[in-house]
PDB file of N, CA and C in Angstrom:
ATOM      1  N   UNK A   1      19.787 102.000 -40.293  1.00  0.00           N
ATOM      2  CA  UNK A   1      19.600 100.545 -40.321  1.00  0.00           C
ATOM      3  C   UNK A   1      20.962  99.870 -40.433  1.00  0.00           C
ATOM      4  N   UNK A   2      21.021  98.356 -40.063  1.00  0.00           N
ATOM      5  CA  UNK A   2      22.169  97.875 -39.758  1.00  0.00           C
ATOM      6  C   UNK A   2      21.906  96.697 -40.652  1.00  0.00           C
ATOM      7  N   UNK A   3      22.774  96.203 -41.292  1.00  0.00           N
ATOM      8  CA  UNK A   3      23.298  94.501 -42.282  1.00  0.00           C
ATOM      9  C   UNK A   3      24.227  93.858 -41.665  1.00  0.00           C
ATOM     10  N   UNK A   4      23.792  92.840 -41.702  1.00  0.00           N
ATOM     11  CA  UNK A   4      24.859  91.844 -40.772  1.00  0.00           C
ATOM     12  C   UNK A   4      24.761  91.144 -41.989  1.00  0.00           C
ATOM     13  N   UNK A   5      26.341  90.417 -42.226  1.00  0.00           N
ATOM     14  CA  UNK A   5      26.088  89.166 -43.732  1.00  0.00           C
ATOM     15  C   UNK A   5      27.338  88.255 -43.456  1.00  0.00           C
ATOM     16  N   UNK A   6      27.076  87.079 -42.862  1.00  0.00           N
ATOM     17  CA  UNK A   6      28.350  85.846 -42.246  1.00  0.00           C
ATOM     18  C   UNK A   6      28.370  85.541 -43.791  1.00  0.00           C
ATOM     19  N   UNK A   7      29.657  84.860 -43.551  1.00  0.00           N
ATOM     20  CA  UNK A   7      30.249  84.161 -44.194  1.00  0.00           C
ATOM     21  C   UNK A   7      31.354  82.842 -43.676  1.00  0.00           C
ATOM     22  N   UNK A   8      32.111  81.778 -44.097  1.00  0.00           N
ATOM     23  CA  UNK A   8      33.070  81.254 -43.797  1.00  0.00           C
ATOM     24  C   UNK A   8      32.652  79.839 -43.496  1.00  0.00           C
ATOM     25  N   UNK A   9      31.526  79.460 -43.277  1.00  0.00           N
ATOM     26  CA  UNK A   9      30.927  78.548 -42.791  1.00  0.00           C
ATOM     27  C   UNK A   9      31.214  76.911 -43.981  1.00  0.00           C
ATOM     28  N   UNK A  10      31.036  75.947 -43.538  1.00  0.00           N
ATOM     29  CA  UNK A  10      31.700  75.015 -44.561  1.00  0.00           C
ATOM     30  C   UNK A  10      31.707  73.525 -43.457  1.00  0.00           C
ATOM     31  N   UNK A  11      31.832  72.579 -44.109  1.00  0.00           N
ATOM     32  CA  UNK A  11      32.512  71.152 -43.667  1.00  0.00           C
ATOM     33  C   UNK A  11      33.698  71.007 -43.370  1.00  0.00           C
ATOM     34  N   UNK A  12      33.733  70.481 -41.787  1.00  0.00           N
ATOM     35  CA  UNK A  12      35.043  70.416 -41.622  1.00  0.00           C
ATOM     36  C   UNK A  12      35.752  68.978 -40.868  1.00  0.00           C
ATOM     37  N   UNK A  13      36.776  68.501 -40.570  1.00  0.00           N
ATOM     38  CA  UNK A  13      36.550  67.399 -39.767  1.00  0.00           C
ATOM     39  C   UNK A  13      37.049  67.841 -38.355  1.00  0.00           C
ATOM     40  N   UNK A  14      36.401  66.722 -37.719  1.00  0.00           N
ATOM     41  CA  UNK A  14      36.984  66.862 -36.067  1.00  0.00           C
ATOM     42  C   UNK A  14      38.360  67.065 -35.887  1.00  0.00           C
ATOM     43  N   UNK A  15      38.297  68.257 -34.999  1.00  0.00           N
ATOM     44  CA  UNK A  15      39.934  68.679 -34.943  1.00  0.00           C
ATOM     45  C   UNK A  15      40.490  69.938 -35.665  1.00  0.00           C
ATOM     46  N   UNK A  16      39.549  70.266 -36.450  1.00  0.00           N
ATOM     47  CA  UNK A  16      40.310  70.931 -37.673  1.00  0.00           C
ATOM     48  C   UNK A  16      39.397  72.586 -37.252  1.00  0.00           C
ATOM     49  N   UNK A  17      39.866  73.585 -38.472  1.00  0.00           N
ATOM     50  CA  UNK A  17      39.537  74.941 -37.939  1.00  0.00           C
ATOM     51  C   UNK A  17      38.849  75.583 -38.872  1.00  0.00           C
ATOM     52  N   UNK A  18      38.088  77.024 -38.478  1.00  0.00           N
ATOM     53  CA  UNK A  18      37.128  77.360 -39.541  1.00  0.00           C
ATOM     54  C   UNK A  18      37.092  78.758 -38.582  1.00  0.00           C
ATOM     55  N   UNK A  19      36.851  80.259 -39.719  1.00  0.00           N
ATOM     56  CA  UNK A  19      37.205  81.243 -39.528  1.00  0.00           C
ATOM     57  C   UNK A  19      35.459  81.481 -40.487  1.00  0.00           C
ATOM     58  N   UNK A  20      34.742  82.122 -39.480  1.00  0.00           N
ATOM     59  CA  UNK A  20      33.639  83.007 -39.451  1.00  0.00           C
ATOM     60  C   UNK A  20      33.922  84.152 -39.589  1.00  0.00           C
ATOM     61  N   UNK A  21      32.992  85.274 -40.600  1.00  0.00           N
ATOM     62  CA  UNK A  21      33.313  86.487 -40.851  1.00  0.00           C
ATOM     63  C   UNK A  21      32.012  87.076 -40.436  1.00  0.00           C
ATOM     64  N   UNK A  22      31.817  88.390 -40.229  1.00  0.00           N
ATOM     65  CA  UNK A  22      30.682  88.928 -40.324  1.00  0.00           C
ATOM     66  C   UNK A  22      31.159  89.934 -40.559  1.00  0.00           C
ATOM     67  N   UNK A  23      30.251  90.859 -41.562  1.00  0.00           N
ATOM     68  CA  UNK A  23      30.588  92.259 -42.062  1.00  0.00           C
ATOM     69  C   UNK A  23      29.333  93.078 -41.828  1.00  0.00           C
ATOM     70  N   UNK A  24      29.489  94.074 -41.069  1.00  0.00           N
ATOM     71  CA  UNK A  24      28.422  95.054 -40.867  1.00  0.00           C
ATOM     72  C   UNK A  24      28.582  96.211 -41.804  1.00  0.00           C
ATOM     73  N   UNK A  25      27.192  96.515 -42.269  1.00  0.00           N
ATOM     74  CA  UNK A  25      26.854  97.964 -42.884  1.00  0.00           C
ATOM     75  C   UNK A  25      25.969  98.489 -42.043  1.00  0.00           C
ATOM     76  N   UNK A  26      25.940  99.714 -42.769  1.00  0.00           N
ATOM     77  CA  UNK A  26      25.063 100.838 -42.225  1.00  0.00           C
ATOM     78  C   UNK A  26      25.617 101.535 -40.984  1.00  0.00           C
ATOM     79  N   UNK A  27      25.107 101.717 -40.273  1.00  0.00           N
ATOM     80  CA  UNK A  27      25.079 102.888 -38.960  1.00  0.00           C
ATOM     81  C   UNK A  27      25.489 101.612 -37.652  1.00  0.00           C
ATOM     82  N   UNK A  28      26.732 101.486 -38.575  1.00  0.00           N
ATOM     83  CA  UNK A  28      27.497 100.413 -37.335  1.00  0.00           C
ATOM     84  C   UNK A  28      28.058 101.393 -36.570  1.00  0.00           C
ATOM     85  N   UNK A  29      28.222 101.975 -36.202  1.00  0.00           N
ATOM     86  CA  UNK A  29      28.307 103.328 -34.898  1.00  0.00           C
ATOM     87  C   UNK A  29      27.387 103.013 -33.757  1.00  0.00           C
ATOM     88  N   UNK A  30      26.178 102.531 -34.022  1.00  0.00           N
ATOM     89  CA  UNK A  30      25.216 102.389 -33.618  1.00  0.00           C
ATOM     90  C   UNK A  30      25.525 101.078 -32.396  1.00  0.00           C
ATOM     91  N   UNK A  31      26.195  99.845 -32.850  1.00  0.00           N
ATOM     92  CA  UNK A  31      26.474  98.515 -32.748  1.00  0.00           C
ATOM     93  C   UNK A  31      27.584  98.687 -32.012  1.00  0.00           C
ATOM     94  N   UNK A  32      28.088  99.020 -30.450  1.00  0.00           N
ATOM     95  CA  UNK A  32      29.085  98.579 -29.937  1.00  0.00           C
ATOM     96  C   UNK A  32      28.949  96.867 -29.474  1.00  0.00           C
ATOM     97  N   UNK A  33      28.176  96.252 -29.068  1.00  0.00           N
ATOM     98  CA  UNK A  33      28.375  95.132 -28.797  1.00  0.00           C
ATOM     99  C   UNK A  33      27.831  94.255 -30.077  1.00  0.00           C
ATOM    100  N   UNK A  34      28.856  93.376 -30.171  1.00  0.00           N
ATOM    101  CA  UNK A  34      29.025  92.625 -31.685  1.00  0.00           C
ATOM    102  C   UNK A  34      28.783  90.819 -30.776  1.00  0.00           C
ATOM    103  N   UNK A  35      27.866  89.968 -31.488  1.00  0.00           N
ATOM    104  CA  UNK A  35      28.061  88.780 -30.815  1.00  0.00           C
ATOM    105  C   UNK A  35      27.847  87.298 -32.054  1.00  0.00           C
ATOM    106  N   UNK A  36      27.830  86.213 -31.374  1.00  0.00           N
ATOM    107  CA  UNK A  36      27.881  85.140 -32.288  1.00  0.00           C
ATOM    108  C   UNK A  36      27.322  84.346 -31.371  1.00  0.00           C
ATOM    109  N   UNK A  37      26.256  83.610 -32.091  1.00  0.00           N
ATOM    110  CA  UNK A  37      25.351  82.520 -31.719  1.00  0.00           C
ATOM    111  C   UNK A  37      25.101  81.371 -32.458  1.00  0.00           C
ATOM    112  N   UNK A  38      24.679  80.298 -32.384  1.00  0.00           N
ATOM    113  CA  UNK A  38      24.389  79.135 -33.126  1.00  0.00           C
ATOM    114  C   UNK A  38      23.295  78.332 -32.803  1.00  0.00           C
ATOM    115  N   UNK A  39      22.550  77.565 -33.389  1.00  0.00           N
ATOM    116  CA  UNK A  39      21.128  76.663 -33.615  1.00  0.00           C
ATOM    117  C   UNK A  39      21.835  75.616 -34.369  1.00  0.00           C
ATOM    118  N   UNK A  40      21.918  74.920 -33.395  1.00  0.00           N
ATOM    119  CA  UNK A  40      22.298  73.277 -33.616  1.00  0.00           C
ATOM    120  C   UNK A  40      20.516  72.381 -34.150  1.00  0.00           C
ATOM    121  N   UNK A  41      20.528  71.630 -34.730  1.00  0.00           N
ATOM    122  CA  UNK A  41      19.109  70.742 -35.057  1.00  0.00           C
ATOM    123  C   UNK A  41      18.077  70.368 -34.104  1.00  0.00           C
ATOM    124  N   UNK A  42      16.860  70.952 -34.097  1.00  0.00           N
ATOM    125  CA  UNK A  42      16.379  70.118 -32.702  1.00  0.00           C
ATOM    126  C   UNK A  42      16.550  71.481 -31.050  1.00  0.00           C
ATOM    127  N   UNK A  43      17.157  72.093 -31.117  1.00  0.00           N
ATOM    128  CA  UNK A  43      18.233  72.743 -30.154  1.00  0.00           C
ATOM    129  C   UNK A  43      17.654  74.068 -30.526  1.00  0.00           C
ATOM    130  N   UNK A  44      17.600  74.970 -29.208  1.00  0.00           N
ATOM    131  CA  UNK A  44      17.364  76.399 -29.058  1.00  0.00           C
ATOM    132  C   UNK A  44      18.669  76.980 -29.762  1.00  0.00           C
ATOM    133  N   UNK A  45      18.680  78.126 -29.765  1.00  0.00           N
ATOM    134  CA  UNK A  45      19.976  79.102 -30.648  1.00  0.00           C
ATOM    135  C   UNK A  45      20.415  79.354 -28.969  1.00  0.00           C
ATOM    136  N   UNK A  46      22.048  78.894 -29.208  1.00  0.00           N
ATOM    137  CA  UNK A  46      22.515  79.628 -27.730  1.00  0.00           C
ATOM    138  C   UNK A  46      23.620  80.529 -27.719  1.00  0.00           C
ATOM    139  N   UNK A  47      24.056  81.360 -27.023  1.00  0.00           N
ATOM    140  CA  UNK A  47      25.196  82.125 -27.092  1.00  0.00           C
ATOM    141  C   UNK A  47      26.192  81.416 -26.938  1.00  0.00           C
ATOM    142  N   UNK A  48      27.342  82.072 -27.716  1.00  0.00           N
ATOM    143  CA  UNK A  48      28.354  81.466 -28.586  1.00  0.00           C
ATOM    144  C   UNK A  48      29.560  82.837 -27.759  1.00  0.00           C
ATOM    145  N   UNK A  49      30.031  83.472 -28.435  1.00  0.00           N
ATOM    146  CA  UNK A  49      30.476  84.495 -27.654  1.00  0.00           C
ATOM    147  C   UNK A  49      29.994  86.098 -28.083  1.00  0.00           C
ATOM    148  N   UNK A  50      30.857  87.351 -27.374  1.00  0.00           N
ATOM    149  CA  UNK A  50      30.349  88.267 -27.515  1.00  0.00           C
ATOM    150  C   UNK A  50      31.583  89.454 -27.270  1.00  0.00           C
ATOM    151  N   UNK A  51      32.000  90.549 -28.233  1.00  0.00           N
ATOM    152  CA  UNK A  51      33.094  91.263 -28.138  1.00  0.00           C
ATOM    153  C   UNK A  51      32.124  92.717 -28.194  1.00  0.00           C
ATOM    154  N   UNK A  52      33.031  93.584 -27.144  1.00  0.00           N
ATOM    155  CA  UNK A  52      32.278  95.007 -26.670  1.00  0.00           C
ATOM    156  C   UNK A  52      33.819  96.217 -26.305  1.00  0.00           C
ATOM    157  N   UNK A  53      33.804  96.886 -25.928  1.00  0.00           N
ATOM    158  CA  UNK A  53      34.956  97.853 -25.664  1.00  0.00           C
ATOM    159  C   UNK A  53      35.644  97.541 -27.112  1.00  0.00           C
ATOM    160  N   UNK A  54      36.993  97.791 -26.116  1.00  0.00           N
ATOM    161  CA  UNK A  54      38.638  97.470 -27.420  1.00  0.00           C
ATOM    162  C   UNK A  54      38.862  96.327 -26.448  1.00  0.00           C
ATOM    163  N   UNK A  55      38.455  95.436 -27.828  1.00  0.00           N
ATOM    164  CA  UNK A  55      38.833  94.042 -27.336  1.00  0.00           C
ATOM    165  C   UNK A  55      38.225  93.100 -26.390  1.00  0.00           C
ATOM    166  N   UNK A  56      37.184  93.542 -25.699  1.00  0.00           N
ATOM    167  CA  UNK A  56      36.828  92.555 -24.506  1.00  0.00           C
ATOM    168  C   UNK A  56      35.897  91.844 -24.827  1.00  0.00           C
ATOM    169  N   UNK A  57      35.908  90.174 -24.345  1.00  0.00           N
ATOM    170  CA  UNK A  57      35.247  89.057 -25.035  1.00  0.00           C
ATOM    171  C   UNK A  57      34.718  88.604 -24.211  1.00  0.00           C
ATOM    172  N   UNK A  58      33.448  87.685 -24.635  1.00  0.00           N
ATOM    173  CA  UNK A  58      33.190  86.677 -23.233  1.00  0.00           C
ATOM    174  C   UNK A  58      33.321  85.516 -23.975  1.00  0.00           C
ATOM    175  N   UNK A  59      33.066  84.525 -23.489  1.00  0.00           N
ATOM    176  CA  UNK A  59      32.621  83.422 -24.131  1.00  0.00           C
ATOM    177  C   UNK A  59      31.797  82.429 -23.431  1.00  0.00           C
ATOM    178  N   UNK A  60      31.057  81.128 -23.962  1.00  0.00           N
ATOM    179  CA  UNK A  60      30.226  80.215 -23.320  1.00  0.00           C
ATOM    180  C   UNK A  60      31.126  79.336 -22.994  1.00  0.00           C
ATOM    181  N   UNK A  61      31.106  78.761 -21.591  1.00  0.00           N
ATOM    182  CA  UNK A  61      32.125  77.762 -21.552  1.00  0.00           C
ATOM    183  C   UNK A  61      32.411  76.572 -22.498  1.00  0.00           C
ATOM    184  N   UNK A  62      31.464  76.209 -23.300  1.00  0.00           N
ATOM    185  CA  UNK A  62      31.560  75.237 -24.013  1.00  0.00           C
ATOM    186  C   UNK A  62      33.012  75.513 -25.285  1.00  0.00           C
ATOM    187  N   UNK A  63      32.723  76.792 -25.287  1.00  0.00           N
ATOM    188  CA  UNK A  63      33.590  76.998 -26.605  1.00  0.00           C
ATOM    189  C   UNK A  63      35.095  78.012 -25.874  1.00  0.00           C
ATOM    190  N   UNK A  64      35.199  78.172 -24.245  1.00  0.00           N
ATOM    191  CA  UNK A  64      36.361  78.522 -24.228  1.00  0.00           C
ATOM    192  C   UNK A  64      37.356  77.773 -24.275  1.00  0.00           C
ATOM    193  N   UNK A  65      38.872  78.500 -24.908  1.00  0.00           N
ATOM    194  CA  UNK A  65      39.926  78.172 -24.995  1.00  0.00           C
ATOM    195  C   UNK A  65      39.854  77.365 -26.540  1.00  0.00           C
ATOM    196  N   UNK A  66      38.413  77.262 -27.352  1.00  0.00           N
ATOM    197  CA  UNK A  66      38.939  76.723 -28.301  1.00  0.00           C
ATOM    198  C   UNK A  66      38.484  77.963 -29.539  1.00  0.00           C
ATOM    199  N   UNK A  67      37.662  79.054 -29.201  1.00  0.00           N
ATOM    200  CA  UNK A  67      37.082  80.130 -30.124  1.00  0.00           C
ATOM    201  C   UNK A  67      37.644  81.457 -29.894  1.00  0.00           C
ATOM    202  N   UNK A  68      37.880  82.222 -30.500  1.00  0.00           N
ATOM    203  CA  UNK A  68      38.414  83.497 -30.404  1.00  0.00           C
ATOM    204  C   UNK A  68      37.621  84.644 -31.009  1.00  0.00           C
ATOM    205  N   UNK A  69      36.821  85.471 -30.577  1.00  0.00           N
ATOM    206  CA  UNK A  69      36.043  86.396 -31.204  1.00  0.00           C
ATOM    207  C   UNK A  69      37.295  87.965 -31.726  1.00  0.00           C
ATOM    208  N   UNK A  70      37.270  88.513 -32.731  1.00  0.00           N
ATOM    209  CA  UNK A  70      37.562  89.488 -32.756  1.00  0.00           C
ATOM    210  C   UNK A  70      37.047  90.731 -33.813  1.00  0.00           C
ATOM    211  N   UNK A  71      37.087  92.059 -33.866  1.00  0.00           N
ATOM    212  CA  UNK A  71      36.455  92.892 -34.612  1.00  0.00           C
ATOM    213  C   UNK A  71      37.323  93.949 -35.308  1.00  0.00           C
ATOM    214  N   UNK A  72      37.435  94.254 -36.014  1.00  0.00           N
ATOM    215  CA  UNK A  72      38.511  94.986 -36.719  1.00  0.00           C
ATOM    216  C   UNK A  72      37.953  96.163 -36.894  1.00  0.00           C
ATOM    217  N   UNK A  73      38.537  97.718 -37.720  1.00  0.00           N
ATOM    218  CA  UNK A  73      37.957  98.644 -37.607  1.00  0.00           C
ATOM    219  C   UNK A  73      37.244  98.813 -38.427  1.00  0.00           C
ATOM    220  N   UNK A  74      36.829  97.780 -39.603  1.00  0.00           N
ATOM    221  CA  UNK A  74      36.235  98.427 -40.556  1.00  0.00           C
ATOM    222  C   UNK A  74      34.826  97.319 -40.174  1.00  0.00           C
ATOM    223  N   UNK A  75      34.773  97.070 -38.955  1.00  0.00           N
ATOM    224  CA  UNK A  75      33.389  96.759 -38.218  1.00  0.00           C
ATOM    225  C   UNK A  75      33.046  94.848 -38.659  1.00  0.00           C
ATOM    226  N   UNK A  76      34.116  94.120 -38.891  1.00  0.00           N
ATOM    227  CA  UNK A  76      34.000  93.645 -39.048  1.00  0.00           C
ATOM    228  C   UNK A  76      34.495  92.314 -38.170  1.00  0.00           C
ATOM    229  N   UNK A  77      32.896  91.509 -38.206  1.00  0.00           N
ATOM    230  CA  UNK A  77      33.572  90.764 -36.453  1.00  0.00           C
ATOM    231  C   UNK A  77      33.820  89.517 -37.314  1.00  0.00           C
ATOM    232  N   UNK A  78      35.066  88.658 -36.263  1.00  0.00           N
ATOM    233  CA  UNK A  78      35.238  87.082 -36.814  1.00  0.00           C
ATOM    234  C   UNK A  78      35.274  86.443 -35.575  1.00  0.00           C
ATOM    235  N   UNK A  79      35.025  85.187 -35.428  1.00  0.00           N
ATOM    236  CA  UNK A  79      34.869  83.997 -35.221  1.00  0.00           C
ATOM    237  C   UNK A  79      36.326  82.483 -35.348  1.00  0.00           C
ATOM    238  N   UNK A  80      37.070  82.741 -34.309  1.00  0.00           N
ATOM    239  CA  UNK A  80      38.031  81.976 -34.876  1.00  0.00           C
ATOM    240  C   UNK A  80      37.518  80.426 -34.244  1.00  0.00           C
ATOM    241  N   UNK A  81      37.559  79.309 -35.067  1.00  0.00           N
ATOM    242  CA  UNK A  81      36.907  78.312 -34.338  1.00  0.00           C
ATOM    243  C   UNK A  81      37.902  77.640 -34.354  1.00  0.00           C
ATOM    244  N   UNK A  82      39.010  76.542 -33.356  1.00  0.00           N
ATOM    245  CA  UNK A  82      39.882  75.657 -33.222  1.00  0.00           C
ATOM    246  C   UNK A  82      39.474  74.295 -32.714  1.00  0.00           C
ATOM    247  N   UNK A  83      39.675  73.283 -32.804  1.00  0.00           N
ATOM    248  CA  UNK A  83      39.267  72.078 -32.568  1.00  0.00           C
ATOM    249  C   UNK A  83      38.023  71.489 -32.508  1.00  0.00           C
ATOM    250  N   UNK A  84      37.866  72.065 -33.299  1.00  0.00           N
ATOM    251  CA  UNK A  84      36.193  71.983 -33.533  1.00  0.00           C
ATOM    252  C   UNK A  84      35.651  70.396 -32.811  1.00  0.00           C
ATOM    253  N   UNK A  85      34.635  70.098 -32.607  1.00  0.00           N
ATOM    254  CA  UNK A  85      33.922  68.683 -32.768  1.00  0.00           C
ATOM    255  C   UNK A  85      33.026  68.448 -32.862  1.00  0.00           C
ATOM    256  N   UNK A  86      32.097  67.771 -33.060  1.00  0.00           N
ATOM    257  CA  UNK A  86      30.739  67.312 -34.008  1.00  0.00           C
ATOM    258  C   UNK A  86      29.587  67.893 -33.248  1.00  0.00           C
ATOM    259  N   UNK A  87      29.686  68.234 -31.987  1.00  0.00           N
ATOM    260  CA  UNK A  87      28.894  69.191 -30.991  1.00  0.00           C
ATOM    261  C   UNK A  87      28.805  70.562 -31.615  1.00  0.00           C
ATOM    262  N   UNK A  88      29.939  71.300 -32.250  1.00  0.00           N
ATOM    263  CA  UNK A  88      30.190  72.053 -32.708  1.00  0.00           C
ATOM    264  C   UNK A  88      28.816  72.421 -34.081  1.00  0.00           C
ATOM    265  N   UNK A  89      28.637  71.677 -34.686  1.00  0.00           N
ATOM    266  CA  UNK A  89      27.470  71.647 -35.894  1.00  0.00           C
ATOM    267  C   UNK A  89      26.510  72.665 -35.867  1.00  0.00           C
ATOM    268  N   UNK A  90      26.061  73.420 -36.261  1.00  0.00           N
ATOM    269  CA  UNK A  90      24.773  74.169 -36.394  1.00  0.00           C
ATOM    270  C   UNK A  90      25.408  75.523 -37.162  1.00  0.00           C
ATOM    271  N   UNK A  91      23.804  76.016 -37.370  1.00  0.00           N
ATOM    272  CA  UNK A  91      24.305  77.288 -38.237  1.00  0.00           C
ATOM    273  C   UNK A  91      24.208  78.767 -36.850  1.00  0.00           C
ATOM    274  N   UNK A  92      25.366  79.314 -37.387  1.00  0.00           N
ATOM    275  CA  UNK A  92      26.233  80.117 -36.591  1.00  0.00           C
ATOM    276  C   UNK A  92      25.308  81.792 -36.995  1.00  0.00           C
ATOM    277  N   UNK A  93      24.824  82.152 -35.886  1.00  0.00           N
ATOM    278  CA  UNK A  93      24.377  83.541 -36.239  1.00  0.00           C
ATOM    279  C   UNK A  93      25.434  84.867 -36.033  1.00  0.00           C
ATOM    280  N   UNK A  94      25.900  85.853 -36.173  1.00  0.00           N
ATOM    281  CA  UNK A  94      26.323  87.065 -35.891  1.00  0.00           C
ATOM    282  C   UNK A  94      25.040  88.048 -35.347  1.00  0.00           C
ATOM    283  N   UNK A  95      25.733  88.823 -34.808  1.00  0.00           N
ATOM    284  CA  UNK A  95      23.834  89.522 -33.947  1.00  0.00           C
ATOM    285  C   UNK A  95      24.873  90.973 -33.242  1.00  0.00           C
ATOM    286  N   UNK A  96      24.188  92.043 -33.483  1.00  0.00           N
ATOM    287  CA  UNK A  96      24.409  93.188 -32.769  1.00  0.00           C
ATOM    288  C   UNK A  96      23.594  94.068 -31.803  1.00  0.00           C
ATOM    289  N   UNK A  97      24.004  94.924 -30.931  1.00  0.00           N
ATOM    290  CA  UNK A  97      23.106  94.820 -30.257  1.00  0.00           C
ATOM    291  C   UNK A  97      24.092  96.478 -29.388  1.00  0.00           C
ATOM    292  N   UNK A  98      22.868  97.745 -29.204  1.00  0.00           N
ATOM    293  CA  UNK A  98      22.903  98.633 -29.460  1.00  0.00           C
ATOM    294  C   UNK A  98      22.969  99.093 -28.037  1.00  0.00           C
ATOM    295  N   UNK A  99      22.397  98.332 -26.851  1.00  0.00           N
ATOM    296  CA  UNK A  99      22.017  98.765 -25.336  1.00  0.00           C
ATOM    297  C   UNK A  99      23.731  97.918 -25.184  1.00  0.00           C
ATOM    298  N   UNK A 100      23.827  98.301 -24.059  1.00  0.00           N
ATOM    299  CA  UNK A 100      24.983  97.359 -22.973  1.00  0.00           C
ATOM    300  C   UNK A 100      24.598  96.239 -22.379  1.00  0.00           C
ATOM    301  N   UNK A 101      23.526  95.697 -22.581  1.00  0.00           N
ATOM    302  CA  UNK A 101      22.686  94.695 -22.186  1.00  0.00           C
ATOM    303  C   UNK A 101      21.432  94.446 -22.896  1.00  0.00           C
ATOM    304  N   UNK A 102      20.696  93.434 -22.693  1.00  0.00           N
ATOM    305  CA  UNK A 102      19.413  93.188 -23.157  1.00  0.00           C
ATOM    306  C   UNK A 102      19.467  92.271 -24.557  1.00  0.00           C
ATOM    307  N   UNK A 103      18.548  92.534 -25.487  1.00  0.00           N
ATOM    308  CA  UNK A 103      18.007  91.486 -26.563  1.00  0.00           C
ATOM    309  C   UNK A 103      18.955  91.770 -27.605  1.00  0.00           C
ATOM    310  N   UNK A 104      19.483  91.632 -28.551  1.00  0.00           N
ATOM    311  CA  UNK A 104      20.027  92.179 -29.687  1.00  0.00           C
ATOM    312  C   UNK A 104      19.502  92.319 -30.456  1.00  0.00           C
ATOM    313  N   UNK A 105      19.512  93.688 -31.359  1.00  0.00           N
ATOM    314  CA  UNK A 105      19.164  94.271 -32.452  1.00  0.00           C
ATOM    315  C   UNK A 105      19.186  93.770 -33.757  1.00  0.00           C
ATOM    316  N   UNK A 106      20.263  93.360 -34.180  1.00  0.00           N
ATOM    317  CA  UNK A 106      20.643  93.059 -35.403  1.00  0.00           C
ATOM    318  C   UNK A 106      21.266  91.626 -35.775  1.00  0.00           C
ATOM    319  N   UNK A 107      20.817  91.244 -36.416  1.00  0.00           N
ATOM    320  CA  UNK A 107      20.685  89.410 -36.577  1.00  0.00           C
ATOM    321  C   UNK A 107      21.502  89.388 -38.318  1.00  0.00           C
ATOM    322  N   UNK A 108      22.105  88.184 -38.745  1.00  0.00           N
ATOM    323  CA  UNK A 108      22.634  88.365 -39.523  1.00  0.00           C
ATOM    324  C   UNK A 108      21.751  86.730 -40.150  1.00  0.00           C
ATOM    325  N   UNK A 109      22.092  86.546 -41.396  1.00  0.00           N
ATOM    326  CA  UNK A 109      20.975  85.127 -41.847  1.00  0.00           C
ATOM    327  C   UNK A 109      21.819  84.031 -41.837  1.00  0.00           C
ATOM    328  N   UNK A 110      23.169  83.841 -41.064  1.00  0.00           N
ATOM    329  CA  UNK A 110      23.150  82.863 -40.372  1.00  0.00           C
ATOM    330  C   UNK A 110      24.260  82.024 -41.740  1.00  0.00           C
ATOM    331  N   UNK A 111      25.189  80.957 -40.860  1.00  0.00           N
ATOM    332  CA  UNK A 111      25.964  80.234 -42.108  1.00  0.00           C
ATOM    333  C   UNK A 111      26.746  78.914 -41.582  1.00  0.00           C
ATOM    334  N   UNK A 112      26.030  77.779 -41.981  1.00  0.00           N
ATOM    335  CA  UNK A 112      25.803  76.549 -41.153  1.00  0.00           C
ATOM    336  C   UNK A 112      27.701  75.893 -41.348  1.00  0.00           C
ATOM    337  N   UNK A 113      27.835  74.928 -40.207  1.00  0.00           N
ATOM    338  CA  UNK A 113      29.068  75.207 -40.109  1.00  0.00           C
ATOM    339  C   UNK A 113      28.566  73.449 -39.504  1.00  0.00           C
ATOM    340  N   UNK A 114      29.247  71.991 -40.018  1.00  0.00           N
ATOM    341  CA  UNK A 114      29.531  71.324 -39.761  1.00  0.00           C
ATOM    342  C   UNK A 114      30.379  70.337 -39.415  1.00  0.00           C
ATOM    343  N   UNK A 115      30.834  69.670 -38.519  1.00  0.00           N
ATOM    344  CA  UNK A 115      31.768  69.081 -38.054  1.00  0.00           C
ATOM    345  C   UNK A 115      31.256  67.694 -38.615  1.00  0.00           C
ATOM    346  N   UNK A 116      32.642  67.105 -39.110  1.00  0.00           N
ATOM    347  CA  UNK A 116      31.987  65.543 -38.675  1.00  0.00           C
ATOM    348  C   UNK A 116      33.280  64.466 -38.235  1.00  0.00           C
ATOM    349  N   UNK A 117      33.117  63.459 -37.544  1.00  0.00           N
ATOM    350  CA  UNK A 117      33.390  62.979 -36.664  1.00  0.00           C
ATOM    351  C   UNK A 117      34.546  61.953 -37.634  1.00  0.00           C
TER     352      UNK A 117
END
């Protein structure tokens, strides 16, 4: 079994930056693809970005050039967020996911992250 547990999440103002953590336990061996999602109010949960190999990222256009995903060896993925703006708002999931594709496995409980204007 796998634990996903975010952290970092907080008030911030427009412009400004905020560093998401996620720490995996268990049979993170299991978990090559590591990702980050968010549920804004009102709003479906949408993909955010997603890190797989050594090093390789995607991201949603909304958040390229201002988010940086990365994972360290002790399985632990972050979230670098830069210029945030009030679009930005919702609570931020971490999620793993065990195929090379498809649904993800492992969901983390999520850690609301607001911008304000």
């Amino acid at each position: 079994q796998v634990q996903l547990v975010e952290s970092g999440g907080g008030l911030v103002q427009a412009g400004g930056s905020l560093r998401l953590s996620c720490v995996a336990s268990g049979h993170t061996s299991r978990i090559p693809t590591m990702g980050w999602f968010r549920q804004a109010p009102g709003k479906e949960r949408e993909f955010v970005a997603r890190t797989w190999g050594v090093g390789l990222a995607i991201y949603a256009d909304s958040v390229k050039g201002r988010f940086t995903i990365s994972r360290d060896a002790a399985n632990t993925v972050y979230l670098q967020m830069n210029t945030l703006k009030p679009e930005d708002t919702a609570v931020y999931y971490c999620a793993g996911r065990v195929a090379l594709s498809g649904p993800y496995d492992y969901w983390g409980q999520g850690t609301q992250v607001t911008v304000s204007s």
